[in-house]
C-alpha atoms as a PDB file:
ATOM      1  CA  UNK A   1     -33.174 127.057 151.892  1.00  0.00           C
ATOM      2  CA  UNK A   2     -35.423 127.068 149.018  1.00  0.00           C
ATOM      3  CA  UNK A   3     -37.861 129.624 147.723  1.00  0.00           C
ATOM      4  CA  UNK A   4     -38.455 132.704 149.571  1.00  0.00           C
ATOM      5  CA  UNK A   5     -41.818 132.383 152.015  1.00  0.00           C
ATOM      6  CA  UNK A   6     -41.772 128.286 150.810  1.00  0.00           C
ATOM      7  CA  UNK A   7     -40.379 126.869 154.843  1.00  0.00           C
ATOM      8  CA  UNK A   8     -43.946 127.949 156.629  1.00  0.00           C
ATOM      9  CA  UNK A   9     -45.647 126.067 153.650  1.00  0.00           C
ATOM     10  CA  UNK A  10     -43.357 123.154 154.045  1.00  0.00           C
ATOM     11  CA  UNK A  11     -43.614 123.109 157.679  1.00  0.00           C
ATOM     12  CA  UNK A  12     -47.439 123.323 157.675  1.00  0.00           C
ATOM     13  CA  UNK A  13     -48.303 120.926 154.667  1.00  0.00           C
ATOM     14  CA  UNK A  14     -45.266 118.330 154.793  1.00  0.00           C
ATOM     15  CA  UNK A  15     -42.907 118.119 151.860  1.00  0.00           C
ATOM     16  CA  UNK A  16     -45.644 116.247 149.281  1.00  0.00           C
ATOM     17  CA  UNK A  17     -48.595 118.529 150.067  1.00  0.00           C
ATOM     18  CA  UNK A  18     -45.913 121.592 149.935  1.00  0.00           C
ATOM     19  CA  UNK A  19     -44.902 120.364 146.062  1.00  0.00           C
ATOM     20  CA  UNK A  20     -47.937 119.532 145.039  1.00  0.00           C
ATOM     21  CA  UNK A  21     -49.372 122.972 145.629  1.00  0.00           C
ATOM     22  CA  UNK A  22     -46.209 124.554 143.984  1.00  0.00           C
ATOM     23  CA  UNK A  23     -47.232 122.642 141.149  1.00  0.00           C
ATOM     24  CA  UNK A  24     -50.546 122.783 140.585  1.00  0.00           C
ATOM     25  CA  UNK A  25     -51.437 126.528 141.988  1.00  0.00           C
ATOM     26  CA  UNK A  26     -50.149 128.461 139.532  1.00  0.00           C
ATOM     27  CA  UNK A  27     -51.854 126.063 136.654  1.00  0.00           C
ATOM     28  CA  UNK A  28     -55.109 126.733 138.734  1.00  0.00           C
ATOM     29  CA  UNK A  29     -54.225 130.403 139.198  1.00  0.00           C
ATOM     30  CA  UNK A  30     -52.439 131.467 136.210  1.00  0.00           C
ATOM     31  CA  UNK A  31     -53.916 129.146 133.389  1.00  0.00           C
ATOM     32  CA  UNK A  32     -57.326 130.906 132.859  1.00  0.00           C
ATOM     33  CA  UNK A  33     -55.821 134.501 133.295  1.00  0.00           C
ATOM     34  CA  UNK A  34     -53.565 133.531 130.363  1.00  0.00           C
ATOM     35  CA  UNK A  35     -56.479 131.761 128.070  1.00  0.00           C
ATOM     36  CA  UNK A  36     -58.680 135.363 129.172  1.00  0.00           C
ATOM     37  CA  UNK A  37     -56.107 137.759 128.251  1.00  0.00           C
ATOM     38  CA  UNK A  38     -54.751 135.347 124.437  1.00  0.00           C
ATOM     39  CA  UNK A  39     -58.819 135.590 124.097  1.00  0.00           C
ATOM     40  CA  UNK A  40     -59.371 139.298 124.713  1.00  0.00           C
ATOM     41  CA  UNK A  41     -56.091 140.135 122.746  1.00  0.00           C
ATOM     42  CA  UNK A  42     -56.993 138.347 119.549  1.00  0.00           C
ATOM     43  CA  UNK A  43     -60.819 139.958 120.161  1.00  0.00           C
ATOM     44  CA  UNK A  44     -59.334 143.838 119.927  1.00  0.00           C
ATOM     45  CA  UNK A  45     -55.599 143.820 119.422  1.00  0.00           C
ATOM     46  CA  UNK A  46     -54.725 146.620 120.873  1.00  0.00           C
ATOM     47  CA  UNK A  47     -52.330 147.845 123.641  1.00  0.00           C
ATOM     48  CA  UNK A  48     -54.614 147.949 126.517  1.00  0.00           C
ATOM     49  CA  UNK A  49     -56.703 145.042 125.444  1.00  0.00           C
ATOM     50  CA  UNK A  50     -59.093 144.434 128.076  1.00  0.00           C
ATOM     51  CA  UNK A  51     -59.857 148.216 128.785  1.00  0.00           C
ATOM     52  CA  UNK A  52     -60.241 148.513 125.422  1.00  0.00           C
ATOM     53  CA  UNK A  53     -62.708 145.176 125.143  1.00  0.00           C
ATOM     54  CA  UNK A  54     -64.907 146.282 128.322  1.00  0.00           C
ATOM     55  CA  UNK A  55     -64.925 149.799 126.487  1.00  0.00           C
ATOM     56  CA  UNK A  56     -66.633 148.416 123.138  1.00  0.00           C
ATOM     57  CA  UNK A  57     -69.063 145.693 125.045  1.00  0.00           C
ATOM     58  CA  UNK A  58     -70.027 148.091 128.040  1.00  0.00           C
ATOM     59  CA  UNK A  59     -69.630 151.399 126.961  1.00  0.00           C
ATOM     60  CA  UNK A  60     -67.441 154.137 127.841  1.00  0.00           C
ATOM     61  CA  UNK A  61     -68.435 155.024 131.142  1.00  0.00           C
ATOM     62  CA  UNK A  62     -67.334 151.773 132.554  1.00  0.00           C
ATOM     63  CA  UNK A  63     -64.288 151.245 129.872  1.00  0.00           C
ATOM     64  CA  UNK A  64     -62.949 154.356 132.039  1.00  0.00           C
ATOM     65  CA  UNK A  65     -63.788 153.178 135.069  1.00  0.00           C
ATOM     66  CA  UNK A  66     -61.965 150.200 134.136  1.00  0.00           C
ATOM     67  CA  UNK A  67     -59.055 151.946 132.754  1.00  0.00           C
ATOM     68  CA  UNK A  68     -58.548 153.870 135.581  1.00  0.00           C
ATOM     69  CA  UNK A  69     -59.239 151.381 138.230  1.00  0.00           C
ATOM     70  CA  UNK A  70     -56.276 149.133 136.242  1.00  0.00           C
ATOM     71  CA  UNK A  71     -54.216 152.654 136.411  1.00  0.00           C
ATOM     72  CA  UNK A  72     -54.509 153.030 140.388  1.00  0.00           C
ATOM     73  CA  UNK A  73     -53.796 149.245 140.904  1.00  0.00           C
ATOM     74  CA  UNK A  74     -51.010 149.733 138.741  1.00  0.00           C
ATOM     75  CA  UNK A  75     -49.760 152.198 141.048  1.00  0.00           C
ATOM     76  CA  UNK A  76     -50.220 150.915 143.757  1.00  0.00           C
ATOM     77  CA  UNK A  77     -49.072 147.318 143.438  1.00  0.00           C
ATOM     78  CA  UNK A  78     -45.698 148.568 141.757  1.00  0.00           C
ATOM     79  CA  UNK A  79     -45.318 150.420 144.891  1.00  0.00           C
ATOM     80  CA  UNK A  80     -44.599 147.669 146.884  1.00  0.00           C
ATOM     81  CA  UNK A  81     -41.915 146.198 144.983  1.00  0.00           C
ATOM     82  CA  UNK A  82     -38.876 148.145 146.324  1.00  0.00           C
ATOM     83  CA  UNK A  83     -39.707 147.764 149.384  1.00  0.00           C
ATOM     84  CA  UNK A  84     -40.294 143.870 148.883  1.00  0.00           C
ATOM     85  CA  UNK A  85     -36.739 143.362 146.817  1.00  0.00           C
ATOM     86  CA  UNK A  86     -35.193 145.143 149.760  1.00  0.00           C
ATOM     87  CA  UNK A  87     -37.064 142.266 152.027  1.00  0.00           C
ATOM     88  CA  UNK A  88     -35.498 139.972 150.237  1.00  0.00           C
ATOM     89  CA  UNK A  89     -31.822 141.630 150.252  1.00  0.00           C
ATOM     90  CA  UNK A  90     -32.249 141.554 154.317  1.00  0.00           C
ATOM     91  CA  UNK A  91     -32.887 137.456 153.784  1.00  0.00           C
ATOM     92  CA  UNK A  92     -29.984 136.773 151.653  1.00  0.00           C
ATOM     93  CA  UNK A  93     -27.607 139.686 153.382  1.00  0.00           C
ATOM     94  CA  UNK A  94     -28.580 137.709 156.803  1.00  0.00           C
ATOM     95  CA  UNK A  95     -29.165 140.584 158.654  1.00  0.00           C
ATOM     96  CA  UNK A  96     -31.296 143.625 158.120  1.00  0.00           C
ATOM     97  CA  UNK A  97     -30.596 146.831 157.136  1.00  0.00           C
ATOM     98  CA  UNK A  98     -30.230 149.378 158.459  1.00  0.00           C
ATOM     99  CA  UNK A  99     -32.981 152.677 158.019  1.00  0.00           C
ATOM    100  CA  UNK A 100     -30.524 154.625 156.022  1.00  0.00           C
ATOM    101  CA  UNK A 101     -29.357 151.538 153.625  1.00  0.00           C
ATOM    102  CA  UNK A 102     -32.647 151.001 153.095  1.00  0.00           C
ATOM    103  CA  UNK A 103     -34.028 154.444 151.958  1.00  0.00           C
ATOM    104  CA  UNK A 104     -30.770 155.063 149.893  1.00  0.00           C
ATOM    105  CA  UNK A 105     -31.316 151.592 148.251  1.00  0.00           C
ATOM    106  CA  UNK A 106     -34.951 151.914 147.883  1.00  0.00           C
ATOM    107  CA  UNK A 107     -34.344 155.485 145.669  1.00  0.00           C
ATOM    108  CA  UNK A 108     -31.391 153.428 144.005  1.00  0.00           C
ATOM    109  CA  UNK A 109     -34.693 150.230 142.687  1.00  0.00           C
ATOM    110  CA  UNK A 110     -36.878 153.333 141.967  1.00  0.00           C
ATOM    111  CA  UNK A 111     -34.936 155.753 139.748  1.00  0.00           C
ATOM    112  CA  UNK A 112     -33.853 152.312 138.050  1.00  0.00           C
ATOM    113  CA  UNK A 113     -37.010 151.770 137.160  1.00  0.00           C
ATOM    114  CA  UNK A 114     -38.014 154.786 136.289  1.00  0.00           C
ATOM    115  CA  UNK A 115     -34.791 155.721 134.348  1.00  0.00           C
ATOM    116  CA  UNK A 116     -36.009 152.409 132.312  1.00  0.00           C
ATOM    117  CA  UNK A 117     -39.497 153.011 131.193  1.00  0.00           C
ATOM    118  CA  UNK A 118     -38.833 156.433 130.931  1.00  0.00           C
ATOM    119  CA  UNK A 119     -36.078 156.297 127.821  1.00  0.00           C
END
């Protein structure tokens, strides 16, 4: 049992190594993203912080660049997320499911989401 992906982790690093790294990577990982973006947001409070920050300090050539760069990732990283809840509904269903379950449920997360940030 445990966290999703956490046995190879476990089985690799022992149990100590294996809590120690859940404890300490996301303070390593997540710690100065959240002191950058508290610093840029109090700098230009705006929505769209950063783009706007690398906008006023770089110009506006790159401020798009950035902008749209952060738009594709966007994109493409929320992409993934259907099809990695429905990875997780095959772990805790105990069995996959099948191509047809899948596609249905995968339009089911999607117009969700859309539905939601749409109204």
């Amino acid at each position: 049992g445990g966290p999703y992906g956490a046995e190879p982790v476990i089985r690799q690093g022992g149990a100590l190594l294996a809590i120690l790294g859940f404890l300490i990577m996301p303070l390593i990982w997540s710690l100065p993203i959240a002191v950058m973006t508290a610093e840029l947001c109090s700098d230009d409070p705006h929505v769209g912080g950063k783009i706007h920050f690398v906008h006023k300090h770089w110009g506006p050539w790159l401020g798009w660049q950035n902008g749209w760069f952060n738009a594709v990732s966007n994109v493409f990283d929320v992409a993934t997320l259907p099809a990695m809840a429905l990875g997780y509904a095959d772990a805790l269903a105990g069995a996959p499911l099948g191509p047809e379950v899948r596609w249905w449920a995968g339009l089911a997360l999607i117009a969700s989401a859309v539905g939601a940030n749409v109204t």
